[in-house]
Protein backbone atom coordinates (compact mmCIF):
# COMPACT_ATOMS: atom_id res chain seq x y z
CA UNK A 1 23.40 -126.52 34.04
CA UNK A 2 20.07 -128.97 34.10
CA UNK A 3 19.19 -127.68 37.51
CA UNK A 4 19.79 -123.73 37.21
CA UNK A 5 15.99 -121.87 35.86
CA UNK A 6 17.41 -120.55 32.53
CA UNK A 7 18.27 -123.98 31.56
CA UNK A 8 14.12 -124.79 32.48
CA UNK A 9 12.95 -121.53 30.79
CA UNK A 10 15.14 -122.29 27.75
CA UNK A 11 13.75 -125.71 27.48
CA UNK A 12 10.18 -124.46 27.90
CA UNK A 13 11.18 -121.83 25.10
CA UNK A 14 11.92 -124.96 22.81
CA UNK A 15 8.98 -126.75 23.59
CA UNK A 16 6.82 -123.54 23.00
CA UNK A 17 7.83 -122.84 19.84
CA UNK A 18 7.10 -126.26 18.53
CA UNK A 19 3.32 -125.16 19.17
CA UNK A 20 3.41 -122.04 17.49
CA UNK A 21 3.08 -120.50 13.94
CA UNK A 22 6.95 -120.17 13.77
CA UNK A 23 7.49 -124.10 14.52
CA UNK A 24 9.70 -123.93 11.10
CA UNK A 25 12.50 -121.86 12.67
CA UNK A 26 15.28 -123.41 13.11
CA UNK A 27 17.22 -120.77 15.51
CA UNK A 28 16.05 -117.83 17.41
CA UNK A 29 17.46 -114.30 17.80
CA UNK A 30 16.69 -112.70 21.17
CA UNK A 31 17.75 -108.68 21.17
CA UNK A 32 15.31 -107.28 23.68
CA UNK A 33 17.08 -106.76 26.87
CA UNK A 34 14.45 -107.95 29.45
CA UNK A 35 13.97 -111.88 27.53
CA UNK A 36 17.68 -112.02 27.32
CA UNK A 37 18.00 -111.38 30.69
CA UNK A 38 15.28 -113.77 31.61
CA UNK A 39 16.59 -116.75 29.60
CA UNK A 40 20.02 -116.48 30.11
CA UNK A 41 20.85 -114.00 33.76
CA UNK A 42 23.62 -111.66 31.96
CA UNK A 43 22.08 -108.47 33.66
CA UNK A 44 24.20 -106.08 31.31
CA UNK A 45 21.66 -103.08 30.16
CA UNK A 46 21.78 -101.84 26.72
CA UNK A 47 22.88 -97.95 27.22
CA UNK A 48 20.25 -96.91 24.44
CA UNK A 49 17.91 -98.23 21.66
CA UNK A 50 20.53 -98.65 18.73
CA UNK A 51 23.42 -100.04 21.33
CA UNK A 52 23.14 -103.59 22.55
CA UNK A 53 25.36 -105.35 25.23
CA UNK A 54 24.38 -108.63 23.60
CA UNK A 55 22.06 -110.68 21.87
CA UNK A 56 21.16 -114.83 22.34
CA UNK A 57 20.70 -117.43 19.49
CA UNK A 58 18.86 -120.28 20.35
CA UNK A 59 18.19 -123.85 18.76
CA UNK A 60 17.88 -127.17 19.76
CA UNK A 61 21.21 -128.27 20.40
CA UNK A 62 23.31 -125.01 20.93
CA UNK A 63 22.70 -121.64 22.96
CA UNK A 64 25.07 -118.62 22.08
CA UNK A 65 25.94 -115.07 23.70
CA UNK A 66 26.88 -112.54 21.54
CA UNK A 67 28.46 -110.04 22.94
CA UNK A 68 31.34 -107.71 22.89
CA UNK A 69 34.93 -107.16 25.07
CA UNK A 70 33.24 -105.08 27.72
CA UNK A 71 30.99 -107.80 28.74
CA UNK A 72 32.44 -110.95 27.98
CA UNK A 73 33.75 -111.78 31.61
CA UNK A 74 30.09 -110.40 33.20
CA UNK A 75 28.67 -112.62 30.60
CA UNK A 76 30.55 -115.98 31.21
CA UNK A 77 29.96 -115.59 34.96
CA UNK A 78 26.15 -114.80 34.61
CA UNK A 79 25.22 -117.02 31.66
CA UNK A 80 26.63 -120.36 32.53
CA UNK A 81 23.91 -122.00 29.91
CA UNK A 82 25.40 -120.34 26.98
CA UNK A 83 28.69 -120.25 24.73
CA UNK A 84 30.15 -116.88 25.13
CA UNK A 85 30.91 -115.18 21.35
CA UNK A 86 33.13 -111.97 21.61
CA UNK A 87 32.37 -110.01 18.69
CA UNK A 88 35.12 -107.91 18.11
CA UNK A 89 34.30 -106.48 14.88
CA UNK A 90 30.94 -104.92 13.23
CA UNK A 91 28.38 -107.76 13.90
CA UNK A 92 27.02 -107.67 10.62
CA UNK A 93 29.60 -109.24 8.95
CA UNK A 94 30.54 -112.39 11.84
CA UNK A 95 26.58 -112.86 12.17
CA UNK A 96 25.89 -114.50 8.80
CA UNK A 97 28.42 -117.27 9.73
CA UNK A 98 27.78 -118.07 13.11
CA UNK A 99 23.59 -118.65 12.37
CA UNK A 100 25.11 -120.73 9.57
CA UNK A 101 26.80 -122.72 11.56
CA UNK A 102 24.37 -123.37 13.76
CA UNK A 103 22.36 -125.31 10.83
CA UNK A 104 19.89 -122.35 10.53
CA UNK A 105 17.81 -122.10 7.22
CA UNK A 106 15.19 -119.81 9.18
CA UNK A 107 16.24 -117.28 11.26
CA UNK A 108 13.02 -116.21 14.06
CA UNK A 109 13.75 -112.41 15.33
CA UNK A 110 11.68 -110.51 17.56
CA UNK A 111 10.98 -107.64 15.23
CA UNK A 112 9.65 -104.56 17.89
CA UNK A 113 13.31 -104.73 18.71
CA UNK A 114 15.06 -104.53 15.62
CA UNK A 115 15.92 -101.52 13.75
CA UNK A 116 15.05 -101.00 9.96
CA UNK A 117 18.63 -100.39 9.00
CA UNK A 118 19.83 -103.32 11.16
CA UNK A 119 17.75 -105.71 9.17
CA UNK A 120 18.14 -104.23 6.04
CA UNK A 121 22.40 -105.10 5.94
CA UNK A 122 21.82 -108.50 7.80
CA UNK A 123 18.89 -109.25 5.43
CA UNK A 124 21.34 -108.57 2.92
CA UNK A 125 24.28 -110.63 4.47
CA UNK A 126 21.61 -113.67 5.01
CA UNK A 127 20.11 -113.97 1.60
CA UNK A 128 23.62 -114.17 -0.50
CA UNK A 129 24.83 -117.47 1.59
CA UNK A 130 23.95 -120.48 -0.12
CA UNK A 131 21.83 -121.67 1.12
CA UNK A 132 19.84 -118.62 2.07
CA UNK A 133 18.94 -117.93 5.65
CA UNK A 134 15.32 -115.90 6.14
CA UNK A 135 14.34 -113.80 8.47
CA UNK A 136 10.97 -114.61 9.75
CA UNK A 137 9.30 -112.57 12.61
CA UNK A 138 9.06 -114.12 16.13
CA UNK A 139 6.49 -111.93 18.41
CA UNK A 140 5.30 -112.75 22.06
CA UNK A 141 6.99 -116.21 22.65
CA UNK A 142 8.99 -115.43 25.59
CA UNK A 143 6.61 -112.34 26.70
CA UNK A 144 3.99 -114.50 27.20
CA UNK A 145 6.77 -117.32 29.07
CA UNK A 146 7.47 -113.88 31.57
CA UNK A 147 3.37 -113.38 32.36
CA UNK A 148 3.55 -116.31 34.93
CA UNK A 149 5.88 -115.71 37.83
CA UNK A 150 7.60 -118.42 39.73
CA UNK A 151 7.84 -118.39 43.27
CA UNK A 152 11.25 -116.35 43.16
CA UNK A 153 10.01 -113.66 40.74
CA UNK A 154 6.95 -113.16 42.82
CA UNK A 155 9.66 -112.73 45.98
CA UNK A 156 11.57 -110.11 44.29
CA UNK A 157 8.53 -108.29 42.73
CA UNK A 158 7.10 -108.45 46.37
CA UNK A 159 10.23 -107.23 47.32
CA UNK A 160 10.36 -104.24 44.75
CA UNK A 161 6.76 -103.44 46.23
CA UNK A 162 7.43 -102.95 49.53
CA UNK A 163 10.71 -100.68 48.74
CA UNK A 164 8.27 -98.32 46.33
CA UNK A 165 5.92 -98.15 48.85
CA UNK A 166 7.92 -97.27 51.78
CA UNK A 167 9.90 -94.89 49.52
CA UNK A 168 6.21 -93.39 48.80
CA UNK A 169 4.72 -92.87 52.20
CA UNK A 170 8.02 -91.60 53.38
CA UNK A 171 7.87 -88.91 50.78
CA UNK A 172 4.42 -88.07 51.28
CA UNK A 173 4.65 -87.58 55.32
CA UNK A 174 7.45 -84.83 54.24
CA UNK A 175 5.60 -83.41 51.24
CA UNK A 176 5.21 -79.52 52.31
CA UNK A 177 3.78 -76.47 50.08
CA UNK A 178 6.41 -74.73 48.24
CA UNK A 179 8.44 -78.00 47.44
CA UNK A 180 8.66 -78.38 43.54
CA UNK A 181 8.00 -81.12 41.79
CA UNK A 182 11.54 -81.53 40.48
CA UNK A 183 12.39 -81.77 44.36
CA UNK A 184 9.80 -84.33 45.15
CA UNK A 185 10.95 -86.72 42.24
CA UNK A 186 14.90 -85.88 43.20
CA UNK A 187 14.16 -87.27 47.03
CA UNK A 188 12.62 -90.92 45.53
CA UNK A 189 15.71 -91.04 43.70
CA UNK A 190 17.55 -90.25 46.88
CA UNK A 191 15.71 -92.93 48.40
CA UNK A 192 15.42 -95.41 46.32
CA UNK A 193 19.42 -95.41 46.37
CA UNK A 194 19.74 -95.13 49.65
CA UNK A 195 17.24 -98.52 50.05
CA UNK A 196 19.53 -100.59 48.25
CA UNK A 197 17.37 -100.01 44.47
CA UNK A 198 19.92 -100.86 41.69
CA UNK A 199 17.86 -98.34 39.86
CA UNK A 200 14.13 -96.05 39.00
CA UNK A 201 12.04 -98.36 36.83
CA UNK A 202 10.97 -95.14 35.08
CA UNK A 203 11.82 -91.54 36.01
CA UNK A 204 8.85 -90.94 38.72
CA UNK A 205 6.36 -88.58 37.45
CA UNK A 206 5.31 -85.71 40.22
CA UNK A 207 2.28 -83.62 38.65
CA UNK A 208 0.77 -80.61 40.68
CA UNK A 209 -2.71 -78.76 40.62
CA UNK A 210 -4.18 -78.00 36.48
CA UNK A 211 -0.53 -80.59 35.86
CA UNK A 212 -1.63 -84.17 37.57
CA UNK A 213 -4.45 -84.05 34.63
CA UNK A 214 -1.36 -85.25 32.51
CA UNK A 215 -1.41 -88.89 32.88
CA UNK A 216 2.10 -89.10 32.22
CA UNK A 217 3.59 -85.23 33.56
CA UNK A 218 7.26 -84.41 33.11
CA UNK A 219 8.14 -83.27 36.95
CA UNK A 220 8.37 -79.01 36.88
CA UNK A 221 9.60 -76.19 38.70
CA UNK A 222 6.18 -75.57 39.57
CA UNK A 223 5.54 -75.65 43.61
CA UNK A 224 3.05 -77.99 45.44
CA UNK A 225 -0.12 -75.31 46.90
CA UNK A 226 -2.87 -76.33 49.85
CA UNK A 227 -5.83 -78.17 48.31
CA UNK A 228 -4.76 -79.19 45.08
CA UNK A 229 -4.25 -82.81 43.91
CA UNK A 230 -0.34 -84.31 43.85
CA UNK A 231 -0.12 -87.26 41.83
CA UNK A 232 3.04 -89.22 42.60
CA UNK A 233 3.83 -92.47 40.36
CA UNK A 234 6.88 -94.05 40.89
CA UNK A 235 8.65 -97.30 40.98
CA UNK A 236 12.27 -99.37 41.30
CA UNK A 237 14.26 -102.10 40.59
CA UNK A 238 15.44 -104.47 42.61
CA UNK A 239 17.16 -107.35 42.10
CA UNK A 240 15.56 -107.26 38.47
CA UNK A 241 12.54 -107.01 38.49
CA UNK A 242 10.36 -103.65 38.84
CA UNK A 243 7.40 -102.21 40.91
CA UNK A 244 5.11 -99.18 40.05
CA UNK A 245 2.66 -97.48 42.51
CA UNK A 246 0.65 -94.03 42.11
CA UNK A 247 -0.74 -92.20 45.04
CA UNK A 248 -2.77 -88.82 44.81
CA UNK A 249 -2.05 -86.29 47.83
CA UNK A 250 -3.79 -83.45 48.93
CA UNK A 251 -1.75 -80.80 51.12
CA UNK A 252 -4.50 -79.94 53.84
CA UNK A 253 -7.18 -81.69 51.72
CA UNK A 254 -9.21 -81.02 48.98
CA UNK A 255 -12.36 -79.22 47.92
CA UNK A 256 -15.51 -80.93 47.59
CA UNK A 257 -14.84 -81.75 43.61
CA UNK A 258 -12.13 -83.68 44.26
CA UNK A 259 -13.38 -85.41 47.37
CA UNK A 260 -16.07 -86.83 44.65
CA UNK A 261 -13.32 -88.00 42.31
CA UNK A 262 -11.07 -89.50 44.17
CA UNK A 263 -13.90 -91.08 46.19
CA UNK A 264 -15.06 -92.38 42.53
CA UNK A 265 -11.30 -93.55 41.47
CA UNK A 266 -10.65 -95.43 44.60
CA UNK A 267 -13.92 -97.15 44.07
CA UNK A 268 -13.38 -98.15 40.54
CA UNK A 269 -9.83 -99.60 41.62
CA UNK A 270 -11.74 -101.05 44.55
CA UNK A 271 -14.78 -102.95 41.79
CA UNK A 272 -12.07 -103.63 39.64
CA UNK A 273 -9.45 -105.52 42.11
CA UNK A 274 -12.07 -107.45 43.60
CA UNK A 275 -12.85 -109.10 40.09
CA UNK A 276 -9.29 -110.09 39.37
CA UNK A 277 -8.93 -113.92 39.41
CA UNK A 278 -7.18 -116.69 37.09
CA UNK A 279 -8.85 -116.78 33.58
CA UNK A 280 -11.27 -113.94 34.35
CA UNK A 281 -10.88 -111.44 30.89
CA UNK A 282 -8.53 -108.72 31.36
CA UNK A 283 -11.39 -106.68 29.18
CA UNK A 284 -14.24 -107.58 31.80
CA UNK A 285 -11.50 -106.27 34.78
CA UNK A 286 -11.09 -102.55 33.09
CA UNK A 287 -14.87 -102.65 31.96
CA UNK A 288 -15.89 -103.09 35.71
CA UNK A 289 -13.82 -99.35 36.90
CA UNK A 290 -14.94 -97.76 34.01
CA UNK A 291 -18.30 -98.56 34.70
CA UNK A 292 -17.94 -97.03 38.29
CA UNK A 293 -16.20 -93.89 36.24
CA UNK A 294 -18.79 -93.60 33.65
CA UNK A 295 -21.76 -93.62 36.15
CA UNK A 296 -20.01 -91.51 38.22
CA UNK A 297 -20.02 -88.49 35.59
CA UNK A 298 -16.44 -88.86 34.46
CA UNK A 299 -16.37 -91.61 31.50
CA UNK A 300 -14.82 -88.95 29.73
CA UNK A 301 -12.11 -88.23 31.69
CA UNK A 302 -10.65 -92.21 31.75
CA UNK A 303 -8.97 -92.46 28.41
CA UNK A 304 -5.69 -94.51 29.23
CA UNK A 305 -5.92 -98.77 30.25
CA UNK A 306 -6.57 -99.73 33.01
CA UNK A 307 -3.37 -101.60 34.05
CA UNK A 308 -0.51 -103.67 32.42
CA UNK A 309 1.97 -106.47 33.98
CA UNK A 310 5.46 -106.06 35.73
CA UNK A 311 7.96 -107.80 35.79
CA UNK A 312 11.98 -107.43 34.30
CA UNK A 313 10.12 -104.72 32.56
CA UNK A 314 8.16 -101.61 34.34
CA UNK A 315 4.95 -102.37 31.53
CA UNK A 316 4.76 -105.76 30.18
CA UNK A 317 1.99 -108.15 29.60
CA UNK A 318 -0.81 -108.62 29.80
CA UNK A 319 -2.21 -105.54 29.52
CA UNK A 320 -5.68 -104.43 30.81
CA UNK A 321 -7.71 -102.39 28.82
CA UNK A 322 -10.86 -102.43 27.03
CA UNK A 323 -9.73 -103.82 24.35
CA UNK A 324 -8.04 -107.16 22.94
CA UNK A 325 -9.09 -109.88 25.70
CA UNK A 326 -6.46 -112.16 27.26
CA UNK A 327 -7.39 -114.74 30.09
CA UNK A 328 -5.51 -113.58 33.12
CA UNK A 329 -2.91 -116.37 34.68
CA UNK A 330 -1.95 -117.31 37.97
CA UNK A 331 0.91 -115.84 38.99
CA UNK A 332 0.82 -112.74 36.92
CA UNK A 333 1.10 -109.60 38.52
CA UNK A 334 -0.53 -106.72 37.17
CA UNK A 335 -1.49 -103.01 38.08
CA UNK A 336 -5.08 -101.80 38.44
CA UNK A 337 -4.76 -98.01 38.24
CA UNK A 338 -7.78 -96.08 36.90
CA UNK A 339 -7.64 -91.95 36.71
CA UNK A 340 -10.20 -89.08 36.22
CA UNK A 341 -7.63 -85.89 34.25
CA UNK A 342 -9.80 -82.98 34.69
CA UNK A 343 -7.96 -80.27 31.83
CA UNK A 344 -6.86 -77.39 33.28
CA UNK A 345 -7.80 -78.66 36.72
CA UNK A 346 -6.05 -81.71 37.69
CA UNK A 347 -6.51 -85.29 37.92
CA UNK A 348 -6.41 -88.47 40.57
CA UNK A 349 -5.33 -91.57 39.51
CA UNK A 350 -4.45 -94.63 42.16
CA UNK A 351 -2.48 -97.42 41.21
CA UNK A 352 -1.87 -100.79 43.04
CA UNK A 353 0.53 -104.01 42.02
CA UNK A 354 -1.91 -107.25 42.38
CA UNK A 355 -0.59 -110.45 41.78
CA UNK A 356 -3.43 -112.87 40.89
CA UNK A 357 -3.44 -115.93 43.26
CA UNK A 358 -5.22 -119.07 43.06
CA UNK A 359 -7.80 -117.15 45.83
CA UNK A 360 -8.51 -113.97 43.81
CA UNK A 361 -5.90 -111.14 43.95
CA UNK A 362 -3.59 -109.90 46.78
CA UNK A 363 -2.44 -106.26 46.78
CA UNK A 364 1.54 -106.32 46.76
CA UNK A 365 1.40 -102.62 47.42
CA UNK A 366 1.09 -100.83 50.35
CA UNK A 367 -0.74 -97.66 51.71
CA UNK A 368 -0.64 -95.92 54.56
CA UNK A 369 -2.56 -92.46 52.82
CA UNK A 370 -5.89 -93.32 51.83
CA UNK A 371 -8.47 -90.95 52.14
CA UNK A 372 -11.83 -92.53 53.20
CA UNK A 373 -14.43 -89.67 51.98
């Protein structure tokens, strides 16, 4: 279908690869979930790591679904660019034949997605056909295709945003001492359902007093006290495509130490988002809050990124950190959420989704709980 965007994306796939290291591949193997989804729209999920609901091969003439009987009519009605394949036997031994038929001497796979014993029996298969088919590692092609949003993506994303958000400041007008953790992340679940959410993008994280200075807590029995910090990161999906906030809440307020570091997190995010523009280095971005953090007393305390992209995944790229540089892109949409994780204390971090606009950023997010200190 010439006019539908997978047919677009695929042929900007084809003309990508001719300008990259991999231009002698003659067919392409997409496994991971969120760049099948986003060349072709089948929206099955894979139920775990080692179980796939499909896979694409791609060339120049021909586009293929692989997939098996439990899919095949959700794939035909959502991939109307591709041949449907029904595998109904163990894919190693159909896959050798249908690559060679599709005229494939090199086969380009996206290798973070692959399992070892998954290429070891289809490298096997591959190398007894005569002629030979290789297997030749294809990294970041369609990643980078998914940094730049079109104008729909951006709508859903924006959409995703302002679910998470209400979801958050709902939650945090109820938040109460004596509620758990576990019964904090339970009600965004509740609510995110309830909003019309097909799902979490990530099981929220909920982290109380010496707990929020774990970046990335597991939600506990442990119940939310007066004065301590309650760091709340959540997101969903909707319609595809993910959003992720953080907020840090204090039940009556906090002490004076904390007043100083979430006054010196919110300006770091503050330094940092005004910054953001197209081809600005994400490395200068993350350099500019850790600055704030660093004078502030607390360089220590900072040891994760600053931010990564969203998208059809929670994290994706770029990401924003102080290391490896990438121009940033119009259209990309990113997170800028620096932290201070005091051990044994607790921690603040604030998170916002920015998409970067031909003007500089605008926040996606929304907040109604800022404290000004």
């Amino acid at each position: 279908m010439k006019n539908s965007v997978y047919y677009k994306r695929l042929s900007v796939l084809r003309q990508s690869l001719k300008k990259t290291a991999v231009t002698d591949c003659h067919t392409i193997w997409i496994i991971q979930p969120e760049n099948r989804r986003y060349l072709s729209g089948f929206k099955a999920g894979d139920t775990q790591f080692t179980e796939s609901s499909g896979s694409l091969l791609i060339n120049e003439t021909r586009c293929l679904l692989l997939t098996d009987s439990r899919y095949t009519l959700e794939a035909k009605k959502g991939a109307l660019d591709f041949e449907v394949q029904t595998i109904r036997q163990d894919l190693v031994d159909v896959f050798p034949g249908l690559v060679q038929g599709m005229g494939t001497g090199k086969l380009g796979f996206e290798e973070g997605y692959l399992t070892w014993g998954l290429h070891r029996r289809l490298n096997e298969k591959l190398e007894a056909l005569s002629p030979r088919i290789d297997l030749v590692p294809l990294n970041g092609v369609v990643e980078e295709m998914r940094e730049v949003k079109d104008t729909r993506e951006i709508k859903a994303i924006g959409a995703a945003a302002d679910l998470i958000s209400e979801i958050l400041n709902e939650i945090i007008a109820n938040l109460r001492p004596g509620m758990t953790e576990k019964e904090v992340a339970w009600e965004i679940g509740v609510l995110a359902r309830d909003g019309g959410a097909e799902a979490l993008a990530f099981p929220p994280i909920v982290a109380s007093g010496p707990n929020s200075a774990l970046p990335h807590a597991v939600p506990s029995d442990r119940k939310l006290r007066r004065k301590e910090p309650v760091i709340i990161d959540a997101g969903v999906r909707l319609n595809g495509y993910c959003s992720d906030i953080t907020r840090t809440i204090f039940l009556e307020g906090p002490g004076p130490d904390f007043r100083t570091i979430y006054r010196t997190v919110r300006q770091a995010q503050s330094a940092a988002i005004e910054e953001i523009r197209p081809l600005v280095d994400s490395t200068h971005i993350d350099g500019v809050a850790r600055d704030v953090i660093r004078e502030a007393g607390f360089g220590e305390y900072f040891g994760h990124g600053l931010g990564h992209g969203v998208g059809l995944a929670t994290h994706e790229r770029p990401r924003i950190g102080p290391r490896n540089p990438v121009k940033l892109k119009k259209g990309t949409v990113i997170t800028i959420e620096p932290g201070i994780y005091i051990p044994g204390r607790g921690g603040v971090r604030l998170e916002e989704m920015v998409l970067i606009d031909d003007n500089g950023p605008r926040i996606l997010t929304r907040n109604d709980h800022f404290y000004d200190f």
